[in-house]
PDB file of N, CA and C in Angstrom:
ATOM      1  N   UNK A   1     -32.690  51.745  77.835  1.00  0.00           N
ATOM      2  CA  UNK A   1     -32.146  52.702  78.740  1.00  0.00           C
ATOM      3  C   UNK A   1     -31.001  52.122  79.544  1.00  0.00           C
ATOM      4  N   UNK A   2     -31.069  50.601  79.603  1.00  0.00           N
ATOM      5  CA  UNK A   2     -29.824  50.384  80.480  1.00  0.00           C
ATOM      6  C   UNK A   2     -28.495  50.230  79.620  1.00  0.00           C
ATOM      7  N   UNK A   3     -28.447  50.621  78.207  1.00  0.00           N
ATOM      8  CA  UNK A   3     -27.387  50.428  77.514  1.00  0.00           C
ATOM      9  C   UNK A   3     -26.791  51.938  77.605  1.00  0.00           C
ATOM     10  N   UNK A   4     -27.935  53.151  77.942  1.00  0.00           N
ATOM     11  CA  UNK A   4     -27.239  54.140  77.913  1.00  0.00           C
ATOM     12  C   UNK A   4     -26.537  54.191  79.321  1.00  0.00           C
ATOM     13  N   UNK A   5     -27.409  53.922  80.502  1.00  0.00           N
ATOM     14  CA  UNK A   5     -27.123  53.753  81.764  1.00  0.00           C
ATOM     15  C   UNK A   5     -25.490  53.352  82.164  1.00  0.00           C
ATOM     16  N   UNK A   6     -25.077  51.836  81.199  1.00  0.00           N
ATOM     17  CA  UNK A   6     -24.296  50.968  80.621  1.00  0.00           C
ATOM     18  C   UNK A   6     -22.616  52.118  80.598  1.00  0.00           C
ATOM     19  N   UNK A   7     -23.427  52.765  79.601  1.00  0.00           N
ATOM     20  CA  UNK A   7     -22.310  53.496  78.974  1.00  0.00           C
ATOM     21  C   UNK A   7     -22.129  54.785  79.924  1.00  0.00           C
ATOM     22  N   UNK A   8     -23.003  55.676  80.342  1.00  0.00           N
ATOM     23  CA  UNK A   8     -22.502  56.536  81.400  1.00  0.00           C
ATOM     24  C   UNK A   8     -21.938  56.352  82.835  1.00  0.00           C
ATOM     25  N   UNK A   9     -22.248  54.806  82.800  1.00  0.00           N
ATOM     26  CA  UNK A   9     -21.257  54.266  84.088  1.00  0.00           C
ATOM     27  C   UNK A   9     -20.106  54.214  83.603  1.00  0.00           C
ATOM     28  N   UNK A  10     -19.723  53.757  82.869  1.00  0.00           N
ATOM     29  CA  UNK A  10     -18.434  53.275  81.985  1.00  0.00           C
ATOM     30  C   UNK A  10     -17.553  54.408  81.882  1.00  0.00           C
ATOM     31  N   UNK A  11     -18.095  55.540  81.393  1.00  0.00           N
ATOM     32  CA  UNK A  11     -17.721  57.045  81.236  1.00  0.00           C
ATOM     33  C   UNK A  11     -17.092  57.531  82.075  1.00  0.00           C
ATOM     34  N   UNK A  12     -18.054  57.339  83.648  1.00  0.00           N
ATOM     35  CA  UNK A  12     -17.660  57.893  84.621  1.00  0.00           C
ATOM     36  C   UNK A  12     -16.148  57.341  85.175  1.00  0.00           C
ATOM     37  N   UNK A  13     -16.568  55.904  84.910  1.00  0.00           N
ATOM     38  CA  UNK A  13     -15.284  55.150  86.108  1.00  0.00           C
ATOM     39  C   UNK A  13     -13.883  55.502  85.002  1.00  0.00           C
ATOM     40  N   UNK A  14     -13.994  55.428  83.649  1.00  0.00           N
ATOM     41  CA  UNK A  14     -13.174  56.586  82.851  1.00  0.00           C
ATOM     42  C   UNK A  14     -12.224  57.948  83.037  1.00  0.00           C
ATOM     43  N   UNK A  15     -13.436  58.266  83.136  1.00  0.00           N
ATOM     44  CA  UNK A  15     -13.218  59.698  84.134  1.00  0.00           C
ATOM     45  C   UNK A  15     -12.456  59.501  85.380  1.00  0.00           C
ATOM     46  N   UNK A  16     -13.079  58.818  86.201  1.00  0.00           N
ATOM     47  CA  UNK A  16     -12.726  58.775  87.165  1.00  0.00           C
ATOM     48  C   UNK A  16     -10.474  57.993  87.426  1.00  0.00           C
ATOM     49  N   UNK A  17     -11.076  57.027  86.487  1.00  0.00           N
ATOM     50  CA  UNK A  17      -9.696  56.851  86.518  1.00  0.00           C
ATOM     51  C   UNK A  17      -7.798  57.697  85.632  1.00  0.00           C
ATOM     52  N   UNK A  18      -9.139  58.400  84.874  1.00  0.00           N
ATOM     53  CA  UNK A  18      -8.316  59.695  83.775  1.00  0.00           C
ATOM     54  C   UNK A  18      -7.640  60.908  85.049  1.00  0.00           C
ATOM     55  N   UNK A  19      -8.772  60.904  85.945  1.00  0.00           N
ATOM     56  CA  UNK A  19      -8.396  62.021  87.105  1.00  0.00           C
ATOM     57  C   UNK A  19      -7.240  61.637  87.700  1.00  0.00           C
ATOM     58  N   UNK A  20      -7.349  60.303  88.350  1.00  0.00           N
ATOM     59  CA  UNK A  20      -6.279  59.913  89.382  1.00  0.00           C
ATOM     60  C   UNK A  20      -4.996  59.866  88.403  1.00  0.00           C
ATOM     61  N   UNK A  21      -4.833  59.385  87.740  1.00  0.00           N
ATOM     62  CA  UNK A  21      -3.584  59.434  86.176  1.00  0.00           C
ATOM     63  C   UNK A  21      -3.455  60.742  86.248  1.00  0.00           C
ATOM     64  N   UNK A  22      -3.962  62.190  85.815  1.00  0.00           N
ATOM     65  CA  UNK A  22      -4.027  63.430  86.035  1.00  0.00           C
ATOM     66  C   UNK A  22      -2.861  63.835  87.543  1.00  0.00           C
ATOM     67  N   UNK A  23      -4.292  63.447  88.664  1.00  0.00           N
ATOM     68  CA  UNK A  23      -3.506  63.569  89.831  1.00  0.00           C
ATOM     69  C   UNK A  23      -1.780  62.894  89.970  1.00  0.00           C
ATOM     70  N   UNK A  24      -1.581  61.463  89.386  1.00  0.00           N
ATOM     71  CA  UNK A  24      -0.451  61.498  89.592  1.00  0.00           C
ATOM     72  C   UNK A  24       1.100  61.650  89.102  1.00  0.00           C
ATOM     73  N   UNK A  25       0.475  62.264  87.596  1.00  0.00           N
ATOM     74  CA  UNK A  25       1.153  62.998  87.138  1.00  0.00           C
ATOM     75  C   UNK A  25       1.580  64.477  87.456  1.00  0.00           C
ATOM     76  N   UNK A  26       0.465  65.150  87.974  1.00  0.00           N
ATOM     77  CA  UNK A  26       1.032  66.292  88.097  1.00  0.00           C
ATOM     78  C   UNK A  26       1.391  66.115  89.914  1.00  0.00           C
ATOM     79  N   UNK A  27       1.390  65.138  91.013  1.00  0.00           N
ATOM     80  CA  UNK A  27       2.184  64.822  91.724  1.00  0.00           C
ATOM     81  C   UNK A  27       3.756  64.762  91.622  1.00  0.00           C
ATOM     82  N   UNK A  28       3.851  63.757  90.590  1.00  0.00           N
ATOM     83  CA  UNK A  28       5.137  63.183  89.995  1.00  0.00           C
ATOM     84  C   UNK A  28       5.857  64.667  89.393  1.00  0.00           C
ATOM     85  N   UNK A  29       5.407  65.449  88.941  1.00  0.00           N
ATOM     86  CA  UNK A  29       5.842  66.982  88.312  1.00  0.00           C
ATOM     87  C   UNK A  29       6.043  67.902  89.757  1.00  0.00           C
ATOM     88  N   UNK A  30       5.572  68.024  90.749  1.00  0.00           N
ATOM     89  CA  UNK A  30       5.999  68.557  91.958  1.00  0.00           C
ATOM     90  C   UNK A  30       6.905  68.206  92.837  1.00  0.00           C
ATOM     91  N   UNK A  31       7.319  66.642  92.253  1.00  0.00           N
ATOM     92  CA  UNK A  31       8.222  66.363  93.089  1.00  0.00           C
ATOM     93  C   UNK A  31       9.313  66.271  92.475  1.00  0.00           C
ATOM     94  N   UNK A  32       9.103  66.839  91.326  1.00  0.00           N
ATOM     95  CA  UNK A  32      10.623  67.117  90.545  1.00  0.00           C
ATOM     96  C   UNK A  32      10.949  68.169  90.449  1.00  0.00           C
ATOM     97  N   UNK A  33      10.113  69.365  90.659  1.00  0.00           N
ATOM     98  CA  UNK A  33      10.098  70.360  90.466  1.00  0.00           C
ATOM     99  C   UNK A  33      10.860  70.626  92.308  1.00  0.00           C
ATOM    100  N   UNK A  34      10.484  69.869  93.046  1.00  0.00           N
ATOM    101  CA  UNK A  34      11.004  70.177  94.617  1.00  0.00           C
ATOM    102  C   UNK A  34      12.871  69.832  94.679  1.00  0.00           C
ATOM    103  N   UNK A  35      12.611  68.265  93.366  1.00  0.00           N
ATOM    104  CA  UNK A  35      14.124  68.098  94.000  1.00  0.00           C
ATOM    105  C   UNK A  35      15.159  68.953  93.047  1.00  0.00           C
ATOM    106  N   UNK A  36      14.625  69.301  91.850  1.00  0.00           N
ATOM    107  CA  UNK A  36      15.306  70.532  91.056  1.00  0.00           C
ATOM    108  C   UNK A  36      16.023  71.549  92.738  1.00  0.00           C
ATOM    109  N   UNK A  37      14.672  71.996  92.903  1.00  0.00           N
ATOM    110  CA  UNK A  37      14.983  73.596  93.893  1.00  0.00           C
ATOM    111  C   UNK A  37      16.113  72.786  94.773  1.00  0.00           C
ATOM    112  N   UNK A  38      15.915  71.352  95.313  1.00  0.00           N
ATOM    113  CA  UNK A  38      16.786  71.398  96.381  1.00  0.00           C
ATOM    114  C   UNK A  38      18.244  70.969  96.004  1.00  0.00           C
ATOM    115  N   UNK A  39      17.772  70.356  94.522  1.00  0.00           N
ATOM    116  CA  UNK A  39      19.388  70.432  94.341  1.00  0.00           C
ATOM    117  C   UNK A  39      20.519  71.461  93.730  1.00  0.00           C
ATOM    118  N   UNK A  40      19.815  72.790  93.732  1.00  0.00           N
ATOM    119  CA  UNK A  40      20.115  73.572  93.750  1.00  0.00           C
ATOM    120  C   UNK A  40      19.824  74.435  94.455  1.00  0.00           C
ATOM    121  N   UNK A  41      20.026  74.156  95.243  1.00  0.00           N
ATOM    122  CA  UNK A  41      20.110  74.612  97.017  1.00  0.00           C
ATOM    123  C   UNK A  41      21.389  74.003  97.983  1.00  0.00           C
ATOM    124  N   UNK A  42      21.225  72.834  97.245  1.00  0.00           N
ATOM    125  CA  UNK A  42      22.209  72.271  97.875  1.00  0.00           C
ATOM    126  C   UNK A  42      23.931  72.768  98.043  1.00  0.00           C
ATOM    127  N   UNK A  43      24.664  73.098  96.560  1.00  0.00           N
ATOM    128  CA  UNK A  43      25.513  73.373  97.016  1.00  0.00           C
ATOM    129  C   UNK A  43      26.353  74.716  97.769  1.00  0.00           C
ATOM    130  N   UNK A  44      24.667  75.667  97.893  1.00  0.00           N
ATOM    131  CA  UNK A  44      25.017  77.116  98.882  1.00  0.00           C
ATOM    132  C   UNK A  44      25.218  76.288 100.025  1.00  0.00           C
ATOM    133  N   UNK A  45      24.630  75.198 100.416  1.00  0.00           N
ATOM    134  CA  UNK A  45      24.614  74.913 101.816  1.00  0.00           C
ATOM    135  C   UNK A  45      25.899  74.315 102.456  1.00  0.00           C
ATOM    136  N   UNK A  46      26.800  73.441 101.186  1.00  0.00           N
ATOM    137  CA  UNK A  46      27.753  72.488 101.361  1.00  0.00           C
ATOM    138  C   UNK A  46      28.914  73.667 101.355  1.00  0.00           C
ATOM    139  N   UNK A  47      28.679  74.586 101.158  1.00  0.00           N
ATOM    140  CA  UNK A  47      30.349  75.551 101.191  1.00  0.00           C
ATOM    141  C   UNK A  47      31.223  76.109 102.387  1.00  0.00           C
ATOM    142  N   UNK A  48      32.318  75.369 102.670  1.00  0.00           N
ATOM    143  CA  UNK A  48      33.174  75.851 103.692  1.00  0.00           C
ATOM    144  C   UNK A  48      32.624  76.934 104.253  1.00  0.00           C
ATOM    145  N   UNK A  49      32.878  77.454 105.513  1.00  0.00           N
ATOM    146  CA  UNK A  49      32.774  78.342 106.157  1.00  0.00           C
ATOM    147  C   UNK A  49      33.791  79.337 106.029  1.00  0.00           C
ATOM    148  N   UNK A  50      35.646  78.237 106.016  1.00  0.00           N
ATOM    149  CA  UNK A  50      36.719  79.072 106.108  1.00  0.00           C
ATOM    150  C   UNK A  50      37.377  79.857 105.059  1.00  0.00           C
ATOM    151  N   UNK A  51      37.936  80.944 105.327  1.00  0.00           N
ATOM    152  CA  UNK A  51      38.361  81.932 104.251  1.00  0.00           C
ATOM    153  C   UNK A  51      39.241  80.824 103.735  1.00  0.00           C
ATOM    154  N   UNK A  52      40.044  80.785 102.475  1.00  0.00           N
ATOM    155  CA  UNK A  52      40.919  80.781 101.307  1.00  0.00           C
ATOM    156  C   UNK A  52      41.712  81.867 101.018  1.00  0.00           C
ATOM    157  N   UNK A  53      43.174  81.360 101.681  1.00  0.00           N
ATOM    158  CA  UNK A  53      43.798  82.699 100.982  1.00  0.00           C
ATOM    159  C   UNK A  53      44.210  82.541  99.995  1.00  0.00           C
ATOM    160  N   UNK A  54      44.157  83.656  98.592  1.00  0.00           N
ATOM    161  CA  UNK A  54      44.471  83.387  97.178  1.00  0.00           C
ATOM    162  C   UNK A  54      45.854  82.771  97.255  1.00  0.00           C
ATOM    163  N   UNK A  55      45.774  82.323  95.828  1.00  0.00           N
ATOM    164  CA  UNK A  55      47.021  81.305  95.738  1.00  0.00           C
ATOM    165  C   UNK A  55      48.559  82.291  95.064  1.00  0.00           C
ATOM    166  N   UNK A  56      49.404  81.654  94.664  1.00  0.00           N
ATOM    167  CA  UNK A  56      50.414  82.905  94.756  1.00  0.00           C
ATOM    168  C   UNK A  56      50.838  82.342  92.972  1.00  0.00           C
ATOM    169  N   UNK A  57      50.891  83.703  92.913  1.00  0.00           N
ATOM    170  CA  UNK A  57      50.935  83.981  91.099  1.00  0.00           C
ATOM    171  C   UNK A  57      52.421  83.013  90.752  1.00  0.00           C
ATOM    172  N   UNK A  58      52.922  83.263  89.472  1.00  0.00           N
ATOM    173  CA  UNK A  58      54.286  82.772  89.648  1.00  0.00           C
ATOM    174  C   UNK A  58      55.341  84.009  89.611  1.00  0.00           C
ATOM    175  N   UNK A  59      54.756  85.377  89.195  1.00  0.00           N
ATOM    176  CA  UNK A  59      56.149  86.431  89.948  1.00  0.00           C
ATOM    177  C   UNK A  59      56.505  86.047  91.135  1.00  0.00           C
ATOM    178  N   UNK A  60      55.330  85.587  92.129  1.00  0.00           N
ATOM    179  CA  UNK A  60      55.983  85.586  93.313  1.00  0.00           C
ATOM    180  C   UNK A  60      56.254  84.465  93.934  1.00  0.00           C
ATOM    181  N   UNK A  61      56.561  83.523  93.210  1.00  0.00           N
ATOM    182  CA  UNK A  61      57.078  81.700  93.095  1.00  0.00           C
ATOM    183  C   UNK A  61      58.601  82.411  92.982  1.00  0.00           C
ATOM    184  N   UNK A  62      58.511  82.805  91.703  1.00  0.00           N
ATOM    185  CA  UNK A  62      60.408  83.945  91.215  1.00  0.00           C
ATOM    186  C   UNK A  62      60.609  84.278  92.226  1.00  0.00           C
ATOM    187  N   UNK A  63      60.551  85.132  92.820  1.00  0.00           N
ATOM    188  CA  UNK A  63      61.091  85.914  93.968  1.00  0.00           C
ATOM    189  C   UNK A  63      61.423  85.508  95.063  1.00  0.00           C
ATOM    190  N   UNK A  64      60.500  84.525  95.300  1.00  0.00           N
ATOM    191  CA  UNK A  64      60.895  83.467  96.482  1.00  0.00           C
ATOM    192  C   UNK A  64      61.776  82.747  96.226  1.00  0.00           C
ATOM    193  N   UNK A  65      62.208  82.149  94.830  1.00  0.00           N
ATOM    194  CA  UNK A  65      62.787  81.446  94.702  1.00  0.00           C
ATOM    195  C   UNK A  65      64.758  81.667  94.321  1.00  0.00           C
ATOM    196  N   UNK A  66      64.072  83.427  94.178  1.00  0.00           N
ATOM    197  CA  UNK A  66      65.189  84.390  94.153  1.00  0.00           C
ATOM    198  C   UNK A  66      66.024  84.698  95.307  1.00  0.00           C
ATOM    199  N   UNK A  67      65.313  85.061  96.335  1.00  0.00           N
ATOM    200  CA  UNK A  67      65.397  85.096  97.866  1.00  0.00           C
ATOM    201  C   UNK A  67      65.922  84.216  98.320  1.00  0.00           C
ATOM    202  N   UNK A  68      65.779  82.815  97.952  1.00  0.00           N
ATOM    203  CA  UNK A  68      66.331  82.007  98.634  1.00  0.00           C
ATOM    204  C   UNK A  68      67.671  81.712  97.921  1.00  0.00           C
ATOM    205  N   UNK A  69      67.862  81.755  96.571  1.00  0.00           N
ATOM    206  CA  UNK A  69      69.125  81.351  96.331  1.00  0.00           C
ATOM    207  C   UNK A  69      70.245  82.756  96.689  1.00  0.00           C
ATOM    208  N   UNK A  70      69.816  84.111  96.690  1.00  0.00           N
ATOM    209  CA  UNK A  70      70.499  84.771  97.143  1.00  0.00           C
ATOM    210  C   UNK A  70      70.778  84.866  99.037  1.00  0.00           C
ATOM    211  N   UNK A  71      69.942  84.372  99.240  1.00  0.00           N
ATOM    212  CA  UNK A  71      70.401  83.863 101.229  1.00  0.00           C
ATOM    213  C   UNK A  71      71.038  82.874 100.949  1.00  0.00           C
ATOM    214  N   UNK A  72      71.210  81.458 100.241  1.00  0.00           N
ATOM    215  CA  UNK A  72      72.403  80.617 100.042  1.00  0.00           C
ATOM    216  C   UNK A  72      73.595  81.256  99.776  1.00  0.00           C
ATOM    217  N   UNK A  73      73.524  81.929  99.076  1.00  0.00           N
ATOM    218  CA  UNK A  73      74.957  82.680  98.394  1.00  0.00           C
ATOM    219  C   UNK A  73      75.311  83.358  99.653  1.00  0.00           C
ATOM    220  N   UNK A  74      74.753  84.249 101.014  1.00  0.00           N
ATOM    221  CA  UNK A  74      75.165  84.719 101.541  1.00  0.00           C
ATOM    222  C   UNK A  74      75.473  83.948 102.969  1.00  0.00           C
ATOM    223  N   UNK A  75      75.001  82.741 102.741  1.00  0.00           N
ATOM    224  CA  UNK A  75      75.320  81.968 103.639  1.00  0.00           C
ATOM    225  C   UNK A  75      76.790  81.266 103.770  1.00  0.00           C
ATOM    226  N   UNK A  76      76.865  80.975 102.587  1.00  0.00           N
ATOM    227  CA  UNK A  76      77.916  80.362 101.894  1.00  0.00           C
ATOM    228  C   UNK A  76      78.841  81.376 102.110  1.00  0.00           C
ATOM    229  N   UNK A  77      78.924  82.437 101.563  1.00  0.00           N
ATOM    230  CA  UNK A  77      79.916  83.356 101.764  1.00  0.00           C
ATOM    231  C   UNK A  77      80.473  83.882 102.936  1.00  0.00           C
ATOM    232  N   UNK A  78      79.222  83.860 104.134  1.00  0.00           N
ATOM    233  CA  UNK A  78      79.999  83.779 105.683  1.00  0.00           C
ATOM    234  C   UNK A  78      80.320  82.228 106.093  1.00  0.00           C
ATOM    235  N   UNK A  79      80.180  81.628 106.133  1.00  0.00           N
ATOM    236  CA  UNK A  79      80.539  79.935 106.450  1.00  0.00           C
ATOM    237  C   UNK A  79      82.342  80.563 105.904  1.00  0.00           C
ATOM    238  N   UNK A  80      82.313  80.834 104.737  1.00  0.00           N
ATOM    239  CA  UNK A  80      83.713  80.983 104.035  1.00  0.00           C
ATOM    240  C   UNK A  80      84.735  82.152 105.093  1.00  0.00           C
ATOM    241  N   UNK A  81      84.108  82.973 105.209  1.00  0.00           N
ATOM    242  CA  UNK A  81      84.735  83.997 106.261  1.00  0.00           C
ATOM    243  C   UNK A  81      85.153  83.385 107.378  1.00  0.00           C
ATOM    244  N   UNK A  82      84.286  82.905 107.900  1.00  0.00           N
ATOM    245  CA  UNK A  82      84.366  82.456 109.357  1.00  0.00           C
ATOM    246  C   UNK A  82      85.451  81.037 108.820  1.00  0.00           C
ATOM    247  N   UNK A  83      85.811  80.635 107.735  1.00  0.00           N
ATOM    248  CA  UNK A  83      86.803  79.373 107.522  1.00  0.00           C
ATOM    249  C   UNK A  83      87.888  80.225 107.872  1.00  0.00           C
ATOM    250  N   UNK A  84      88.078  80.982 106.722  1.00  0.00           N
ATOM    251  CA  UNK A  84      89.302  82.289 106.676  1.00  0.00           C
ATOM    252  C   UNK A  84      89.847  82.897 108.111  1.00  0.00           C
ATOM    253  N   UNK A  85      88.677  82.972 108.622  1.00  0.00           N
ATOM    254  CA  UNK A  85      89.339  83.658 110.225  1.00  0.00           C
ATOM    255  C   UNK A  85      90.154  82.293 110.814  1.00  0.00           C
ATOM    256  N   UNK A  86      89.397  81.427 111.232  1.00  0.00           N
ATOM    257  CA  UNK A  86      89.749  80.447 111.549  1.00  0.00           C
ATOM    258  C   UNK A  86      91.330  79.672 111.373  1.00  0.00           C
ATOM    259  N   UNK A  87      91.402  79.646 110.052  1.00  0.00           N
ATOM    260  CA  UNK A  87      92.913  79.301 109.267  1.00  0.00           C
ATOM    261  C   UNK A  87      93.868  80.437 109.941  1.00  0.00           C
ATOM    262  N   UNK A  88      93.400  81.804 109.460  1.00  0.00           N
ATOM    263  CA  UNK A  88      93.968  83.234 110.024  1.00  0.00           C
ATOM    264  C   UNK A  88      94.657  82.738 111.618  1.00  0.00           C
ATOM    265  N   UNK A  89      93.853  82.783 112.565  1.00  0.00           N
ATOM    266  CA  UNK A  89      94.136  82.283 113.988  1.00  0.00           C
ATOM    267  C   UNK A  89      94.628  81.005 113.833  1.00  0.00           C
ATOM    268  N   UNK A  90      94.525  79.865 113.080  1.00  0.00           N
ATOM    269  CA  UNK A  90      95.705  78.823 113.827  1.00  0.00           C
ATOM    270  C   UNK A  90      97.155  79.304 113.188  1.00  0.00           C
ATOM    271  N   UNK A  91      97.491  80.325 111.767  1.00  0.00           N
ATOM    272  CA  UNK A  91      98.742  80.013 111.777  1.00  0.00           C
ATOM    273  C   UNK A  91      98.805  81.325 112.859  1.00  0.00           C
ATOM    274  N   UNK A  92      98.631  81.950 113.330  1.00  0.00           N
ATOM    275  CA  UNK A  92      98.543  83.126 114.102  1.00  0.00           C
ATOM    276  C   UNK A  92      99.624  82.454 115.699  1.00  0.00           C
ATOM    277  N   UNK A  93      98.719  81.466 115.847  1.00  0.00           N
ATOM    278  CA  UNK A  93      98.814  80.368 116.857  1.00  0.00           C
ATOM    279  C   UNK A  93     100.066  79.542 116.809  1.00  0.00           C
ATOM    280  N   UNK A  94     100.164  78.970 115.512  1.00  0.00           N
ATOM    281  CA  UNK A  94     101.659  78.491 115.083  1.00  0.00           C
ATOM    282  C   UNK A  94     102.799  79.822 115.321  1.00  0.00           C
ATOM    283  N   UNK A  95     102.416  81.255 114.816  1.00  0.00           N
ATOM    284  CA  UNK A  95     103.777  81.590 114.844  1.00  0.00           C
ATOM    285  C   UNK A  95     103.937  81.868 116.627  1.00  0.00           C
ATOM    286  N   UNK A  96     103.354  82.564 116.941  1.00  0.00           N
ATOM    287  CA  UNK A  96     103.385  82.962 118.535  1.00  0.00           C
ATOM    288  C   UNK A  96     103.930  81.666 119.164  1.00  0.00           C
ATOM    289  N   UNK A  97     103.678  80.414 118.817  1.00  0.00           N
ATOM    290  CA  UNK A  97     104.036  79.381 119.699  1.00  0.00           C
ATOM    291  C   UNK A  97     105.447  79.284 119.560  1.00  0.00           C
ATOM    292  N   UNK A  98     106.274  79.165 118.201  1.00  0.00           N
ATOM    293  CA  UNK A  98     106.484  80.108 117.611  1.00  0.00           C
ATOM    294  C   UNK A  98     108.463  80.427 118.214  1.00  0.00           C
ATOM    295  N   UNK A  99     107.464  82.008 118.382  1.00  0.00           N
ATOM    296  CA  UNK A  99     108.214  82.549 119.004  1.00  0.00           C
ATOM    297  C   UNK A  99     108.498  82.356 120.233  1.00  0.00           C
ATOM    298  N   UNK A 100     107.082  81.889 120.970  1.00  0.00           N
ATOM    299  CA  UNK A 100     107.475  81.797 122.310  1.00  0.00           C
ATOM    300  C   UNK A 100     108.728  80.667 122.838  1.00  0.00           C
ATOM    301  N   UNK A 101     108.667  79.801 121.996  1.00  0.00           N
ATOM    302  CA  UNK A 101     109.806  78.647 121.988  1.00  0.00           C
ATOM    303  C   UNK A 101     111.216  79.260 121.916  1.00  0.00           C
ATOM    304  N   UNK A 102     111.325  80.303 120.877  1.00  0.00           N
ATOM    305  CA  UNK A 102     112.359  80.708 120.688  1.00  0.00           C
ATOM    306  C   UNK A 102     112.538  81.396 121.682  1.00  0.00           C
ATOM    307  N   UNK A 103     111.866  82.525 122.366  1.00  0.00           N
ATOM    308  CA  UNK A 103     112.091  83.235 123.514  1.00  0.00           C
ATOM    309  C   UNK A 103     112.537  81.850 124.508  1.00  0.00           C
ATOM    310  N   UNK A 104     112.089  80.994 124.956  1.00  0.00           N
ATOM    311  CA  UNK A 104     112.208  80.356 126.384  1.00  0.00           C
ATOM    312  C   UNK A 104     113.448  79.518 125.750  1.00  0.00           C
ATOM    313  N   UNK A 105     114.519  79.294 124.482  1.00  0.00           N
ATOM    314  CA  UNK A 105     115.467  78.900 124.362  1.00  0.00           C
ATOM    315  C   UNK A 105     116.272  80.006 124.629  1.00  0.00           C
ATOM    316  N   UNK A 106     116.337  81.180 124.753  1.00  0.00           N
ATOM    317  CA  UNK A 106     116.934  82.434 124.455  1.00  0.00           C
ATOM    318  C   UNK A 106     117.250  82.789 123.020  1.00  0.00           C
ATOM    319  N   UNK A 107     116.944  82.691 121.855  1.00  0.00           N
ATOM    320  CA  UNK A 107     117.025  83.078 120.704  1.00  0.00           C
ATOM    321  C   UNK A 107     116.443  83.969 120.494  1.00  0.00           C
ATOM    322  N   UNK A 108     116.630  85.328 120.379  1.00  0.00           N
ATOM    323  CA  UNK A 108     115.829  86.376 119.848  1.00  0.00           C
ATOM    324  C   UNK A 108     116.012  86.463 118.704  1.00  0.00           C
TER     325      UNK A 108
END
Protein backbone atom coordinates (compact mmCIF):
# COMPACT_ATOMS: atom_id res chain seq x y z
CA UNK A 1 0.00 0.00 0.00
CA UNK A 2 2.79 2.42 0.42
CA UNK A 3 3.83 2.01 -3.25
CA UNK A 4 0.36 3.04 -4.18
CA UNK A 5 0.41 5.77 -1.43
CA UNK A 6 4.07 6.42 -3.22
CA UNK A 7 2.51 7.07 -6.42
CA UNK A 8 -0.63 9.18 -5.50
CA UNK A 9 1.66 11.53 -3.73
CA UNK A 10 3.73 11.82 -6.73
CA UNK A 11 0.50 12.44 -8.85
CA UNK A 12 -0.59 15.01 -6.76
CA UNK A 13 2.64 17.22 -6.42
CA UNK A 14 2.30 16.62 -10.51
CA UNK A 15 -0.76 18.04 -10.51
CA UNK A 16 -0.01 20.35 -8.41
CA UNK A 17 2.87 21.64 -10.25
CA UNK A 18 0.91 21.16 -13.92
CA UNK A 19 -1.60 23.85 -12.22
CA UNK A 20 0.87 26.55 -11.35
CA UNK A 21 2.51 26.06 -15.20
CA UNK A 22 -1.37 26.35 -16.21
CA UNK A 23 -1.68 29.41 -13.92
CA UNK A 24 1.30 30.98 -15.44
CA UNK A 25 0.66 30.61 -18.65
CA UNK A 26 -2.56 31.78 -18.88
CA UNK A 27 -1.14 34.87 -16.63
CA UNK A 28 1.55 35.40 -19.26
CA UNK A 29 -1.63 35.36 -22.04
CA UNK A 30 -3.39 38.31 -20.04
CA UNK A 31 -0.70 40.26 -20.03
CA UNK A 32 -0.37 40.25 -23.59
CA UNK A 33 -3.58 40.40 -24.28
CA UNK A 34 -3.49 43.91 -21.89
CA UNK A 35 -0.44 45.26 -23.71
CA UNK A 36 -2.06 44.42 -27.27
CA UNK A 37 -5.30 46.73 -25.98
CA UNK A 38 -2.87 49.34 -24.74
CA UNK A 39 -0.91 49.53 -27.56
CA UNK A 40 -3.56 50.16 -29.39
CA UNK A 41 -4.84 52.64 -27.40
CA UNK A 42 -2.02 54.28 -27.45
CA UNK A 43 -1.88 56.14 -30.51
CA UNK A 44 -5.73 57.76 -30.00
CA UNK A 45 -4.07 59.17 -27.02
CA UNK A 46 -0.70 60.59 -28.64
CA UNK A 47 -2.70 62.79 -31.34
CA UNK A 48 -2.27 66.54 -31.50
CA UNK A 49 -4.97 68.44 -30.25
CA UNK A 50 -4.33 71.25 -33.05
CA UNK A 51 -6.30 71.56 -36.27
CA UNK A 52 -4.09 71.05 -39.64
CA UNK A 53 -4.90 73.13 -42.30
CA UNK A 54 -4.97 71.04 -45.62
CA UNK A 55 -2.03 71.41 -47.65
CA UNK A 56 -2.31 73.33 -51.01
CA UNK A 57 -2.80 71.30 -54.24
CA UNK A 58 -0.42 72.37 -57.06
CA UNK A 59 -3.26 74.50 -59.14
CA UNK A 60 -2.83 76.61 -56.42
CA UNK A 61 1.20 76.54 -56.12
CA UNK A 62 0.38 77.89 -60.26
CA UNK A 63 -1.50 80.64 -59.35
CA UNK A 64 0.50 81.85 -56.72
CA UNK A 65 3.19 81.55 -58.59
CA UNK A 66 1.28 83.33 -61.41
CA UNK A 67 0.34 86.21 -59.14
CA UNK A 68 3.48 86.86 -58.28
CA UNK A 69 5.24 87.04 -61.50
CA UNK A 70 2.42 89.15 -62.84
CA UNK A 71 2.85 91.81 -59.63
CA UNK A 72 6.68 91.78 -60.79
CA UNK A 73 5.75 92.74 -64.21
CA UNK A 74 3.61 95.45 -62.74
CA UNK A 75 6.05 96.56 -60.54
CA UNK A 76 8.58 96.83 -62.96
CA UNK A 77 6.45 98.64 -65.24
CA UNK A 78 5.72 101.53 -62.67
CA UNK A 79 9.43 101.77 -61.32
CA UNK A 80 9.73 102.44 -65.38
CA UNK A 81 7.04 105.23 -65.38
CA UNK A 82 8.07 106.89 -62.50
CA UNK A 83 11.95 106.74 -64.44
CA UNK A 84 10.12 108.37 -67.52
CA UNK A 85 8.52 111.13 -65.46
CA UNK A 86 11.55 111.79 -63.83
CA UNK A 87 13.89 112.16 -67.13
CA UNK A 88 10.48 114.10 -68.46
CA UNK A 89 11.06 116.85 -65.49
CA UNK A 90 14.84 117.21 -65.58
CA UNK A 91 14.93 118.06 -69.34
CA UNK A 92 11.73 120.10 -68.51
CA UNK A 93 14.15 121.75 -65.92
CA UNK A 94 17.02 122.13 -68.44
CA UNK A 95 14.84 123.96 -70.90
CA UNK A 96 13.08 126.53 -68.46
CA UNK A 97 16.55 127.17 -66.99
CA UNK A 98 16.88 127.51 -70.26
CA UNK A 99 15.04 130.11 -71.12
CA UNK A 100 15.19 131.80 -68.10
CA UNK A 101 18.95 132.63 -68.89
CA UNK A 102 17.99 133.83 -72.06
CA UNK A 103 15.26 136.07 -70.66
CA UNK A 104 17.74 137.67 -67.85
CA UNK A 105 20.38 138.24 -70.94
CA UNK A 106 17.54 139.93 -72.88
CA UNK A 107 17.32 137.46 -75.77
CA UNK A 108 13.90 136.61 -76.59
Amino acid sequence: MSDALEKAEAAAREAAVDTAAVQIALAAVELAKAAQAQAQAAPAQHQCEHHHKPRRSTGEWLGIGGAACVGGVGIAIGFMAIAVCGISVAILALVLRSIWTDVQKGRR
